[in-house]
Structure formats: C-alpha cells, structure tokens
C-alpha atoms as a PDB file:
ATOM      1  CA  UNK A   1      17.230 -12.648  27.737  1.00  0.00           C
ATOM      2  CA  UNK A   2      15.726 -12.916  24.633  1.00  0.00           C
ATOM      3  CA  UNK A   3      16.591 -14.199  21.191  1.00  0.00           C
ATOM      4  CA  UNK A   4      14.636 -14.921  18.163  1.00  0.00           C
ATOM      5  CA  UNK A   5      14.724 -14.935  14.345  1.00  0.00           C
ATOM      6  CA  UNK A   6      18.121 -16.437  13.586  1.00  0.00           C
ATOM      7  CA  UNK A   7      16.637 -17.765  10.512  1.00  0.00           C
ATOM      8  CA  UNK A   8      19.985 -20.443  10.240  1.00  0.00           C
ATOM      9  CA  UNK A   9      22.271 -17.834   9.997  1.00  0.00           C
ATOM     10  CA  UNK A  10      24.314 -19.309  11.850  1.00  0.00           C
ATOM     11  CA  UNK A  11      27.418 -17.084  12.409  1.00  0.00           C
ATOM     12  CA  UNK A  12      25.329 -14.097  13.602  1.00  0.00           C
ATOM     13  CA  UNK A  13      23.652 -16.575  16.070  1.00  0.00           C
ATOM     14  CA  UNK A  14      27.341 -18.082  17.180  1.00  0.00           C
ATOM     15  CA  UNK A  15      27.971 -14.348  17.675  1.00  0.00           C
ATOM     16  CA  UNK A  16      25.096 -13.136  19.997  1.00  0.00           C
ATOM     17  CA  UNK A  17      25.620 -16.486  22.392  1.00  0.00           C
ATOM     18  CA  UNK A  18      29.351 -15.642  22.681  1.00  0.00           C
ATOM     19  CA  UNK A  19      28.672 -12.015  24.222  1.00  0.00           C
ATOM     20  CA  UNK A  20      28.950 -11.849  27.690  1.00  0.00           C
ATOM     21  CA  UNK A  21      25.366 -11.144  29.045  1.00  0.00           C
ATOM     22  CA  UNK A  22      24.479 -14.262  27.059  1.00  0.00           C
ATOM     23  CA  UNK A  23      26.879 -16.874  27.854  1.00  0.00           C
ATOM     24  CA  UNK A  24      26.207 -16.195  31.852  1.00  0.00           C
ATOM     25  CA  UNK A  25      22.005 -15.722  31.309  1.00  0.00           C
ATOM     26  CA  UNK A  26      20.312 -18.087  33.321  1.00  0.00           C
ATOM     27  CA  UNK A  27      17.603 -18.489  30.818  1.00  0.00           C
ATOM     28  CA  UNK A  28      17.344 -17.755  27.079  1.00  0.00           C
ATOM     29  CA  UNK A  29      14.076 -17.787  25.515  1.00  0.00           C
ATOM     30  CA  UNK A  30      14.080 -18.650  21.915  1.00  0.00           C
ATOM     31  CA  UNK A  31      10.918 -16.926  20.545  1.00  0.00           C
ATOM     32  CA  UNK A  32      10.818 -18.682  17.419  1.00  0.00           C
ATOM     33  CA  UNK A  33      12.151 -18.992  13.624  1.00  0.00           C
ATOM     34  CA  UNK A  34      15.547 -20.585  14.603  1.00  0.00           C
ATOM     35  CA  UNK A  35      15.977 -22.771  11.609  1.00  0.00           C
ATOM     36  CA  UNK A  36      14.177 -22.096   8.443  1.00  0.00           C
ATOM     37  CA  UNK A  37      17.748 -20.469   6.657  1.00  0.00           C
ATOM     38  CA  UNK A  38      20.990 -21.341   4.900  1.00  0.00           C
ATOM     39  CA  UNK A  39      22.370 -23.522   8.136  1.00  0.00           C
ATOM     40  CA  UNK A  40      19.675 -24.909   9.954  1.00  0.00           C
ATOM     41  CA  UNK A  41      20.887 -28.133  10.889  1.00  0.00           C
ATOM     42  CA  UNK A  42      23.549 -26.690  12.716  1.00  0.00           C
ATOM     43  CA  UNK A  43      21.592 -24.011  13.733  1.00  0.00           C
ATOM     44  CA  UNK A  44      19.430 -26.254  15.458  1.00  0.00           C
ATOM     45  CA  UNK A  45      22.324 -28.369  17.145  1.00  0.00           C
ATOM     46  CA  UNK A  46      24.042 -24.910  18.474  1.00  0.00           C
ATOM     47  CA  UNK A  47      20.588 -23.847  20.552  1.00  0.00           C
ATOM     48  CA  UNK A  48      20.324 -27.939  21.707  1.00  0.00           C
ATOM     49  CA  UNK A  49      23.686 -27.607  23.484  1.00  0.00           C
ATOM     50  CA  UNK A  50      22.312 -25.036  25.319  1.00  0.00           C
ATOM     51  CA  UNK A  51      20.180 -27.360  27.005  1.00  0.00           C
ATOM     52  CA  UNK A  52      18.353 -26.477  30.396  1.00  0.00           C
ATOM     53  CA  UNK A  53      18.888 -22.764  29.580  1.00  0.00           C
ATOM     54  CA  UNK A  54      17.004 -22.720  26.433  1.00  0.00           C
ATOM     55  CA  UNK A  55      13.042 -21.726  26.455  1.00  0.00           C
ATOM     56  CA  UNK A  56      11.972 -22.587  23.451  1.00  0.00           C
ATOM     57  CA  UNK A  57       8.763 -21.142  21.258  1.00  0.00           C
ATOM     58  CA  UNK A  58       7.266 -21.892  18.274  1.00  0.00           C
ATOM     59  CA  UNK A  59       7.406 -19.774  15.318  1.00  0.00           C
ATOM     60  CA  UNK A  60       5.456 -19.935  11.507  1.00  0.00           C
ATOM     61  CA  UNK A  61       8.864 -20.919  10.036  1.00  0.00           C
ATOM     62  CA  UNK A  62       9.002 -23.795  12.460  1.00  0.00           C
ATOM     63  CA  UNK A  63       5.815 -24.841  11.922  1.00  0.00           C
ATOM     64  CA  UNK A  64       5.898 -24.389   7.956  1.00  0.00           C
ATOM     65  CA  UNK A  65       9.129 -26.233   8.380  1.00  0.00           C
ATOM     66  CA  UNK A  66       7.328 -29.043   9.764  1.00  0.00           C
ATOM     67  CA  UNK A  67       4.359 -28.435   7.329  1.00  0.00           C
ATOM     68  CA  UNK A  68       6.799 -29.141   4.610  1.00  0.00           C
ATOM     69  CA  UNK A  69       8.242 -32.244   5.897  1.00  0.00           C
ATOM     70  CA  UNK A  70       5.061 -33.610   6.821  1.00  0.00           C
ATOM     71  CA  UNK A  71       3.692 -33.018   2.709  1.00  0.00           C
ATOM     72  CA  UNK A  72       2.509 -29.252   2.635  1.00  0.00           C
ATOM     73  CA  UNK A  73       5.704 -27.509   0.240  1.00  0.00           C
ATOM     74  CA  UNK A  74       6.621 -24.347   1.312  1.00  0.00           C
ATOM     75  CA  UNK A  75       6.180 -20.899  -0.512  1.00  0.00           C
ATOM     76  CA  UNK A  76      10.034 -20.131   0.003  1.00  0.00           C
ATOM     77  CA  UNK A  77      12.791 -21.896  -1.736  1.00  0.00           C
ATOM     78  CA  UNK A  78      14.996 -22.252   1.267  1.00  0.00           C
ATOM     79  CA  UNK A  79      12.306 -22.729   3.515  1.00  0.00           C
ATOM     80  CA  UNK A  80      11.409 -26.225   1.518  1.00  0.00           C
ATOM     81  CA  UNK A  81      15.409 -26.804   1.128  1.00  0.00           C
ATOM     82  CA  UNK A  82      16.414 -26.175   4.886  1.00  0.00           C
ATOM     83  CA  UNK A  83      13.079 -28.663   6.242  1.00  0.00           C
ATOM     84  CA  UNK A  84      14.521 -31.349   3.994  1.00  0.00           C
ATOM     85  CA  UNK A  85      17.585 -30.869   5.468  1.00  0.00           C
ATOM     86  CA  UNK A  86      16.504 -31.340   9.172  1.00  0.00           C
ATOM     87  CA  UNK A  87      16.745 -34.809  10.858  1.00  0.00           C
ATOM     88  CA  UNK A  88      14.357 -36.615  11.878  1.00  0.00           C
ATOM     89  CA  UNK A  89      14.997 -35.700  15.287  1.00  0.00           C
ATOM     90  CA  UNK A  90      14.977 -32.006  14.661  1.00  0.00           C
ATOM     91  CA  UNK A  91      11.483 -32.234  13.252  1.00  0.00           C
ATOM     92  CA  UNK A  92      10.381 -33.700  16.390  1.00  0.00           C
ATOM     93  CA  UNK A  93      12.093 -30.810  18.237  1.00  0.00           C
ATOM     94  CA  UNK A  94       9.785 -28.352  16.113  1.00  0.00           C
ATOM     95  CA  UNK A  95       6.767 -30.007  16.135  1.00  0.00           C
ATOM     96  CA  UNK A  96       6.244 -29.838  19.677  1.00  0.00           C
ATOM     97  CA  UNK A  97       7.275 -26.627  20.395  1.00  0.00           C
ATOM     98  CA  UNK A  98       4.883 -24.385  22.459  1.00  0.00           C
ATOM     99  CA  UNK A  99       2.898 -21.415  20.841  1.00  0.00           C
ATOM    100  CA  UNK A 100       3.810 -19.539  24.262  1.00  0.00           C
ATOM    101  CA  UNK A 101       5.716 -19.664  27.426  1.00  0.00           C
ATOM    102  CA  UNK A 102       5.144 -17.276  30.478  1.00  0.00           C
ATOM    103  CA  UNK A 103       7.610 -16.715  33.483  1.00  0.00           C
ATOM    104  CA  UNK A 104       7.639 -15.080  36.506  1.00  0.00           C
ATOM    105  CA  UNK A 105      10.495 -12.755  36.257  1.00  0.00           C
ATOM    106  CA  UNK A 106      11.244 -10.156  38.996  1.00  0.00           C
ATOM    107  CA  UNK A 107      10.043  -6.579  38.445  1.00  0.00           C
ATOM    108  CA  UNK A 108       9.244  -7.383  35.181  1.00  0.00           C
ATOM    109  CA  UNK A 109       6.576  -9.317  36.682  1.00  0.00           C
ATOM    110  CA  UNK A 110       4.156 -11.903  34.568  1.00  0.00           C
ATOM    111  CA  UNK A 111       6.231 -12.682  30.916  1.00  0.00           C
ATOM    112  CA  UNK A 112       4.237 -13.892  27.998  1.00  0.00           C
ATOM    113  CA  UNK A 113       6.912 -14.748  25.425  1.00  0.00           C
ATOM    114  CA  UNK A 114       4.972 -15.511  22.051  1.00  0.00           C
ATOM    115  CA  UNK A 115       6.665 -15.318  18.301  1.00  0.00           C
ATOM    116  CA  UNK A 116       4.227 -12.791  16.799  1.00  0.00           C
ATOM    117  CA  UNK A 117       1.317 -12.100  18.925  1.00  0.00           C
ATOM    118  CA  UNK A 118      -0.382 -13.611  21.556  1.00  0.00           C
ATOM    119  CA  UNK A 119      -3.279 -14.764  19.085  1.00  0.00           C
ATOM    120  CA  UNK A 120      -1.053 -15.884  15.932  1.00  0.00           C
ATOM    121  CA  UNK A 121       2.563 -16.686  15.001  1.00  0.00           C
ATOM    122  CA  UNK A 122       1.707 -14.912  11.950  1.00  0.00           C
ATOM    123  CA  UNK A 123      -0.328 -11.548  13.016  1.00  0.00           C
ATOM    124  CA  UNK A 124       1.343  -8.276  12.541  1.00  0.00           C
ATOM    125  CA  UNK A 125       1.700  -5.727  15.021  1.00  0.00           C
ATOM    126  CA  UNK A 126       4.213  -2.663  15.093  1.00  0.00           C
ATOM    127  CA  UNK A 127       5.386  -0.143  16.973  1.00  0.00           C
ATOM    128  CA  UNK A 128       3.598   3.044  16.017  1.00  0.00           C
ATOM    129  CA  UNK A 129      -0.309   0.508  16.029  1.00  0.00           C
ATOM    130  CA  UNK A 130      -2.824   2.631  17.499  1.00  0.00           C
ATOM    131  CA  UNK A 131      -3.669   2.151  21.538  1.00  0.00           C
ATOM    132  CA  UNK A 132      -6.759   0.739  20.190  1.00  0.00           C
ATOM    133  CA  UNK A 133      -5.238  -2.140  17.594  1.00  0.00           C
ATOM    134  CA  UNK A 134      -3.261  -2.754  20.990  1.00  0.00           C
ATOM    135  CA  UNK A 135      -6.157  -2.997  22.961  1.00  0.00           C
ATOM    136  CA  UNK A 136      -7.542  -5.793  21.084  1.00  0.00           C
ATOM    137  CA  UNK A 137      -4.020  -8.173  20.634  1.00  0.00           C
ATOM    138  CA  UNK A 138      -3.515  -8.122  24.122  1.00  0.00           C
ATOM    139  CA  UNK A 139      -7.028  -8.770  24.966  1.00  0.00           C
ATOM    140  CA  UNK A 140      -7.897 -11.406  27.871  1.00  0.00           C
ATOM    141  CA  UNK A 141      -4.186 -11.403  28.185  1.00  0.00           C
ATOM    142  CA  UNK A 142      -3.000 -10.951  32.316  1.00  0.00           C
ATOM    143  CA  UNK A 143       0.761 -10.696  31.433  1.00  0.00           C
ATOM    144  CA  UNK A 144       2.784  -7.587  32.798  1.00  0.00           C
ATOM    145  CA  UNK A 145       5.270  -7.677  29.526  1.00  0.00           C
ATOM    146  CA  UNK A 146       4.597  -9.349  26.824  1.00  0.00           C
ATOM    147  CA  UNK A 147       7.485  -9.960  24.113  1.00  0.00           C
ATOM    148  CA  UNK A 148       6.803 -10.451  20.497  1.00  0.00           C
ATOM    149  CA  UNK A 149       7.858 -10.212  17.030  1.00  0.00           C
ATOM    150  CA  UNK A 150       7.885 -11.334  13.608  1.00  0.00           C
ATOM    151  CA  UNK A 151       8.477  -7.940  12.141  1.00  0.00           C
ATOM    152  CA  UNK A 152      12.135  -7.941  12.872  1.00  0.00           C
ATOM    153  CA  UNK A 153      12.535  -4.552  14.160  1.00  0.00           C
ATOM    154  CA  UNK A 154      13.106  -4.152  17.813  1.00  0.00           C
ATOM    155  CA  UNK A 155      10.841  -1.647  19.828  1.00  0.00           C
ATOM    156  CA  UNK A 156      10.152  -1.260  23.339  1.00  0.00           C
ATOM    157  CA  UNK A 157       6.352   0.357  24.346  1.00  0.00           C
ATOM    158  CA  UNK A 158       3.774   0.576  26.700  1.00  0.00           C
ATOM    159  CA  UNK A 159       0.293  -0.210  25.744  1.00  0.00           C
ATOM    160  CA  UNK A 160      -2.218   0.811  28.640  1.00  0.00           C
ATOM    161  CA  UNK A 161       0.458  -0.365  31.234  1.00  0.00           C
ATOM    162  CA  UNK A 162       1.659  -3.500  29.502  1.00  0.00           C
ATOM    163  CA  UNK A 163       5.444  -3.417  28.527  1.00  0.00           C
ATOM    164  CA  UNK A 164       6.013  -4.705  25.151  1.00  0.00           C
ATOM    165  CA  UNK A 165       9.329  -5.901  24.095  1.00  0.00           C
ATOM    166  CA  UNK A 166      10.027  -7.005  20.259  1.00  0.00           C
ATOM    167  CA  UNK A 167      14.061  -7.476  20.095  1.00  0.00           C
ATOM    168  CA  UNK A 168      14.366  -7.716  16.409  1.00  0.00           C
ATOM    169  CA  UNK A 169      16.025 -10.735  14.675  1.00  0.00           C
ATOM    170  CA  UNK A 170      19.211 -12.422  14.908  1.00  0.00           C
ATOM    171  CA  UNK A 171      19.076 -13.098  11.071  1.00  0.00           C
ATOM    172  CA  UNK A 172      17.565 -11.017   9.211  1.00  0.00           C
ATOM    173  CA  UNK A 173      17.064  -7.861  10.400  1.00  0.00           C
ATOM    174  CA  UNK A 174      15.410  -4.906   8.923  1.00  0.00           C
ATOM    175  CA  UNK A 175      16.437  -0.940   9.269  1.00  0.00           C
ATOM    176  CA  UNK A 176      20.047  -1.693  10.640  1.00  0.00           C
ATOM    177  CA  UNK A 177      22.921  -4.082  10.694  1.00  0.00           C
ATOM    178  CA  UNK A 178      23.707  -6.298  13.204  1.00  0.00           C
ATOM    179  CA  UNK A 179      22.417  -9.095  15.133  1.00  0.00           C
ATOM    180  CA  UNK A 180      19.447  -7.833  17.492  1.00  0.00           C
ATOM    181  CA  UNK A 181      18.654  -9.103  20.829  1.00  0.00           C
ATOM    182  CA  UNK A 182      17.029  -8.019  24.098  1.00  0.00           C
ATOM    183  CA  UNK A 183      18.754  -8.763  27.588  1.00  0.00           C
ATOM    184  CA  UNK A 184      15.683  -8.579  30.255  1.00  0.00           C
ATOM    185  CA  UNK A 185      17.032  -8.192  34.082  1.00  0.00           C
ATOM    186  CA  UNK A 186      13.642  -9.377  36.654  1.00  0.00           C
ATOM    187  CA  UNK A 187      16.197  -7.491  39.380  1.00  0.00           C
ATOM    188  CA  UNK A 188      16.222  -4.846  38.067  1.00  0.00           C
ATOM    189  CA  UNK A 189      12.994  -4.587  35.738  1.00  0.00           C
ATOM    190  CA  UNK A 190      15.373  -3.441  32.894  1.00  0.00           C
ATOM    191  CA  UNK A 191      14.932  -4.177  29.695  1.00  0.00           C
ATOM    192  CA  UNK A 192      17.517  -3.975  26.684  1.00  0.00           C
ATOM    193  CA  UNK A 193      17.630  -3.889  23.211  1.00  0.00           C
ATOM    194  CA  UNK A 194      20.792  -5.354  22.222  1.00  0.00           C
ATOM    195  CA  UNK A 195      22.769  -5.096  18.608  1.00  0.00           C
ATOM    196  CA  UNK A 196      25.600  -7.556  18.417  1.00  0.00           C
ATOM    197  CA  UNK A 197      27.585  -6.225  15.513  1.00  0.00           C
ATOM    198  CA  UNK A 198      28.657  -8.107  12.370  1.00  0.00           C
ATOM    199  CA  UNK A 199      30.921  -8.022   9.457  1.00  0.00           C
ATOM    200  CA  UNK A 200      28.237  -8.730   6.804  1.00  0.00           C
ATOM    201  CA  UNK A 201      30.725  -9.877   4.379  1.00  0.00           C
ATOM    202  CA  UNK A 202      32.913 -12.534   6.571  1.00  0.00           C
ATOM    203  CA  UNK A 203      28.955 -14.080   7.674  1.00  0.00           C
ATOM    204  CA  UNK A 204      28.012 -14.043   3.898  1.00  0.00           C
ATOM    205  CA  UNK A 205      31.246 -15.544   2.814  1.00  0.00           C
ATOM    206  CA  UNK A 206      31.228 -18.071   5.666  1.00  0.00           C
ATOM    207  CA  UNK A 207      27.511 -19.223   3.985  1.00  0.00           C
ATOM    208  CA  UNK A 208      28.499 -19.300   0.723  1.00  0.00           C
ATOM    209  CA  UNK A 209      31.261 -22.143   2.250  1.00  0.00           C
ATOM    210  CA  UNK A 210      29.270 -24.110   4.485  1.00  0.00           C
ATOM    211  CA  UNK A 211      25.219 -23.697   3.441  1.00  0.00           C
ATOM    212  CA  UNK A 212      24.420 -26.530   1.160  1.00  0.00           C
ATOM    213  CA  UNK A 213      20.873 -24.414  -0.310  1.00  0.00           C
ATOM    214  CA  UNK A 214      21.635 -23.811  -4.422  1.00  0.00           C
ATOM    215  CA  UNK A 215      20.602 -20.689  -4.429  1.00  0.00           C
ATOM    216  CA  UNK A 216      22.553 -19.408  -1.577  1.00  0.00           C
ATOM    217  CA  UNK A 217      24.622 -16.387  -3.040  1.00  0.00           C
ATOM    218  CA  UNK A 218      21.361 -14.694  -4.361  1.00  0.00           C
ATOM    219  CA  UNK A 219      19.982 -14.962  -0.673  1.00  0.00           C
ATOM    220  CA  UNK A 220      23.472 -13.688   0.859  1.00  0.00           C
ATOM    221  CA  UNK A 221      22.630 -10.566  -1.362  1.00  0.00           C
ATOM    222  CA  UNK A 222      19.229  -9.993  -0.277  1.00  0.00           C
ATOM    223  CA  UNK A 223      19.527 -10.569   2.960  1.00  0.00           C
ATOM    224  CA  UNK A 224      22.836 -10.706   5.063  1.00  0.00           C
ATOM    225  CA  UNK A 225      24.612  -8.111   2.616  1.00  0.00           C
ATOM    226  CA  UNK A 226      21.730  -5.661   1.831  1.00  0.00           C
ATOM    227  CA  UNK A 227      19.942  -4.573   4.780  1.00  0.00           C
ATOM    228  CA  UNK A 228      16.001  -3.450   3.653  1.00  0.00           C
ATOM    229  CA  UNK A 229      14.683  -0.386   4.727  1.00  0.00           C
ATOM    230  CA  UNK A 230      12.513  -0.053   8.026  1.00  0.00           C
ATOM    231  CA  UNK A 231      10.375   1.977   6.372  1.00  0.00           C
ATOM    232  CA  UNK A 232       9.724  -0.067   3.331  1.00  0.00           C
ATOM    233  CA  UNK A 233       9.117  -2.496   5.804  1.00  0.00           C
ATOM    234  CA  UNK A 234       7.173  -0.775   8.086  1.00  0.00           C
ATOM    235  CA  UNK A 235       4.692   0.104   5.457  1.00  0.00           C
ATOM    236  CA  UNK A 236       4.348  -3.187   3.918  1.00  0.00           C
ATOM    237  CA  UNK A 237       3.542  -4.137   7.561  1.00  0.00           C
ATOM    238  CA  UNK A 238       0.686  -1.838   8.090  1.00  0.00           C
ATOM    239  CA  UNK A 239      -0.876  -3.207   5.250  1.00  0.00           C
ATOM    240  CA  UNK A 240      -0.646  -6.451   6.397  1.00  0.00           C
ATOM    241  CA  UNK A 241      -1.761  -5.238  10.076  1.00  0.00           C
ATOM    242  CA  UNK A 242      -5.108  -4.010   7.965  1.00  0.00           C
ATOM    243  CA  UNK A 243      -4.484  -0.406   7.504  1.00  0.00           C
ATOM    244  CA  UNK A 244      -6.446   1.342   4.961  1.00  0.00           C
ATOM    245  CA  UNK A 245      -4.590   5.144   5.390  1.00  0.00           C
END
C-alpha cells in the first residue's frame, strides 16, 4: 500500500494506519511530504515506529525542509516553522531519503514509487495529460506501474500499457474530504484508491491543541476545514504542467 502527503496532519495520518488493510500491510511506501505541517515532529516519530514496514521516498517538502534547516528559508510559513521544529535526528532521516524506490510486486509487476514524477519531485502531471505529455515523463522508464503524485488528487490510468497510480494525500487533499490512500495487492494485481473518512472539525480542533505553528487556526481554515476545488486545482495544474489552451 501506498501513502503519501500527510503534510503533519497528524490525526488524519493516525487514522489511515489504524484501518485494517494498513495495520496488517506488509509494506507501506511513504511517497513523500510526511512532515512539512502543523505536527511534524510527531508525524515523523508515528511513520519511525513503523519500522521495517516503512518504504520511504523523498518529497520537495522534505527536501525544502532540509533546505531550510541547512540555511535556504522556505517560501511557506509553516514549512520554515515545522523544519525548525525537527530534531536533529529527523533531519538526518530526510536528508537521505531516496528520490525513488522500485519493487517487484506480483501482477503488478516492476513498481517505480516516486513523489511527483519519475524526473522531478516537483513536475506536474495529471490525469486528463495528453498520451503524448505521458509519453515523455515516463520516458527510458522500464517500470510496469508507476505511482506518483504531488497534485493530491488520486487517479488511476493507463498510459501506453503503464499503470499509473496517484492516491491523493493524507493531508491535504483537494476535490473531496477525507484522508486518501491506495491499497496495491501484487496477488491479485488490484489496485485501490482508498478514502479514510474524517471529521474535519475534531482533526482541526485537535491542531489547534497540540500544533505549536502561530498561525495555525488560519491554516486549519484553509486547509483541513475548507476543502479546494479539483477543478480550481486542476487548472492551476495545467498551467504549471505548461499548457497554453
């Protein structure tokens, strides 16, 4: 299975690893931006206890995380709070995280987990990209499935053969409520997008308690109590992806 985007919202994440499918998976890959939130400390020490289970890959919040500890300040206010936050140990954790991890998995054949794409933790692609935008991000890539992200919308698609699997965020999802995940079964060559649901307003309130950042109720609104629009999001994407129409 596959979770990503938590974003140190910590109660949603508490939430996915307590469902069923989750607590008995063999393996969990962790495809990035775990931390960079309103609990990531304890974010953090939650995914550690999972210990051999956990596959973990790097994502741009983890790296900018590390950026900012290291003397580059982040664009985002709790980006800059949350790395000052981490200890010492934690930024070690980040900073040598893997861009990618593949695994052998059943049906589902060759696995290339990556955070965004398989050239960038940053590059954009979505699920209605044209065959030919697809063409080129998987290029020189042998994987059967590849699983992605960084949009935080969870799609399943083929591209030429080529399974792709985004399971949406954890934290801070876009389009719909919940926590999203993806269970993927190499018996059975299934794969699953997931929705844990949440009561917005216990996770928010829970923050408010417990995350330390100063600005914390104006980032409850924005992003555990307001959900924004897929399609806002969607189109603010394609721009990003390069699209001129």
């Amino acid at each position: 299975m596959c979770i990503r985007d938590s974003h140190g919202v910590l109660p949603a994440l508490e939430t996915v690893l307590a469902e069923p499918e989750v607590a008995a998976a063999d393996l969990i890959v962790l495809t990035g931006d775990m931390a960079a939130g309103p609990m990531p400390v304890e974010t953090l020490d939650s995914l550690v206890e999972l210990g051999e289970r956990a596959v973990w890959v790097n994502g741009n919040a983890d790296r900018e995380l590390v950026e900012a500890v290291r003397g580059k300040p982040s664009a985002y206010a709790i980006s800059q709070w949350a790395a000052e936050s981490l200890r010492p140990d934690q930024v070690e954790l980040l900073a040598a995280l893997p861009d990618r991890r593949v695994l052998e998995l059943g049906r589902l054949g060759t696995v290339l987990f990556v955070h965004a794409t398989p050239r960038g933790d940053e590059e954009m692609i979505l699920v209605d990209s044209s065959l030919e935008r697809w063409a080129e991000v998987l290029a020189g890539e042998e994987a059967d499935t590849v699983v992605l992200g960084n949009t935080h919308m969870p799609f399943v698609r083929l591209a030429d053969r080529v399974l792709v699997v985004n399971p949406g965020s954890v934290g801070m999802p876009y389009g719909r409520g919940g926590a999203h995940w993806a269970l993927l079964d190499g018996e059975s060559g299934a794969v699953t997008l997931r929705s844990t649901p949440l009561d917005a307003t216990r996770v928010g309130e829970r923050l408010l308690v417990e995350s330390g950042f100063e600005e914390i109720g104006e980032w409850v609104d924005s992003y555990v109590t307001t959900i924004h629009s897929d399609a806002e999001a969607l189109r603010a994407f394609a721009q990003a992806e390069g699209r001129t129409g």
